[in-house]
Protein backbone atom coordinates (compact mmCIF):
# COMPACT_ATOMS: atom_id res chain seq x y z
CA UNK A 1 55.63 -174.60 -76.08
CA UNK A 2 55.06 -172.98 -72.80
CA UNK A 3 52.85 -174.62 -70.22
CA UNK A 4 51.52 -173.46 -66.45
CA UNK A 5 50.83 -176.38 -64.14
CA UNK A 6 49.01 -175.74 -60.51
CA UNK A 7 51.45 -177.48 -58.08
CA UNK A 8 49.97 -178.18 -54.60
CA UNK A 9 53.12 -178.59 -51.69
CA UNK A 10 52.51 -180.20 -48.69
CA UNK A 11 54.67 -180.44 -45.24
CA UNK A 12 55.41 -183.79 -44.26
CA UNK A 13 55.26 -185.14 -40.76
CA UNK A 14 59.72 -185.12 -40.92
CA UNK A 15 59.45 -181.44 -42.35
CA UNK A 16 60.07 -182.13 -45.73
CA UNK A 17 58.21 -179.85 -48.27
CA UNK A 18 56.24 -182.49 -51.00
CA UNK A 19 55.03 -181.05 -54.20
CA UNK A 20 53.03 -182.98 -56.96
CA UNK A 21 51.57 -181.70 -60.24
CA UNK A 22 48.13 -183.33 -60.58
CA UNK A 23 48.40 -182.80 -64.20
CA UNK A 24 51.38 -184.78 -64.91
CA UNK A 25 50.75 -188.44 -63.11
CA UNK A 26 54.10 -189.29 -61.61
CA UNK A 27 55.10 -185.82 -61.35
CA UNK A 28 56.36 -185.14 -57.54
CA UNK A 29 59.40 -183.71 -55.66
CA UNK A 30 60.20 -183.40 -51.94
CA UNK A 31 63.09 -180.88 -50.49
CA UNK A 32 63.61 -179.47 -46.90
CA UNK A 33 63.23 -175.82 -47.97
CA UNK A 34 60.90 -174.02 -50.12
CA UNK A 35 63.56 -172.42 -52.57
CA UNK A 36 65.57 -176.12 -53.49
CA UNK A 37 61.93 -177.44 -53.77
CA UNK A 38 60.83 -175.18 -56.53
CA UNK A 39 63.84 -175.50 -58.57
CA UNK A 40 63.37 -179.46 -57.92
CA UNK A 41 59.57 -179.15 -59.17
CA UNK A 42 60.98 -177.38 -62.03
CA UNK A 43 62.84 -179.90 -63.40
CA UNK A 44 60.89 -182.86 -62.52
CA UNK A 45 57.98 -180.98 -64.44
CA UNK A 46 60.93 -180.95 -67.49
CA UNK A 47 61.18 -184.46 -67.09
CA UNK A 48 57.87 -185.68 -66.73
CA UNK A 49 57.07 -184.05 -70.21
CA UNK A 50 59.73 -185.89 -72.01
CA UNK A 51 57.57 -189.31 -71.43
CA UNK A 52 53.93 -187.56 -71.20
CA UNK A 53 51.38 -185.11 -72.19
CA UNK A 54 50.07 -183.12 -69.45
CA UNK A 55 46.08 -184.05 -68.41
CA UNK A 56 43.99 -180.76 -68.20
CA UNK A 57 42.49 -180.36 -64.73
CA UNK A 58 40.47 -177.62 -63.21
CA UNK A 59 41.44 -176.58 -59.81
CA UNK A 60 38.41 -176.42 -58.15
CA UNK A 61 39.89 -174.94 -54.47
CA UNK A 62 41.00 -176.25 -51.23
């Protein structure tokens, strides 16, 4: 099965990029550049499904 999460990335106040899926609770990553950080939200996205089901959430905007 296939799934598309929304992932909202933040900078931190030490530079680090922070991403969290809000649909997987748990589900969050930090890296210093954008390109580790999206292969690191990739696979903690893997392995929050092994333990959970994803919630469905409507982004709304920002």
């Amino acid at each position: 099965m296939q799934y598309e999460f929304n992932v909202v990335i933040e900078k931190d106040p030490d530079g680090y990029f922070v991403a969290t899926v809000p649909a997987l609770r748990g589900c969050h990553t930090q890296a210093k550049s954008l390109d580790v950080l999206m292969k690191r939200v990739r696979e903690a996205i893997e392995l929050c499904l092994e333990v959970e089901k994803p919630v469905k959430n409507e982004f709304i905007g920002v």
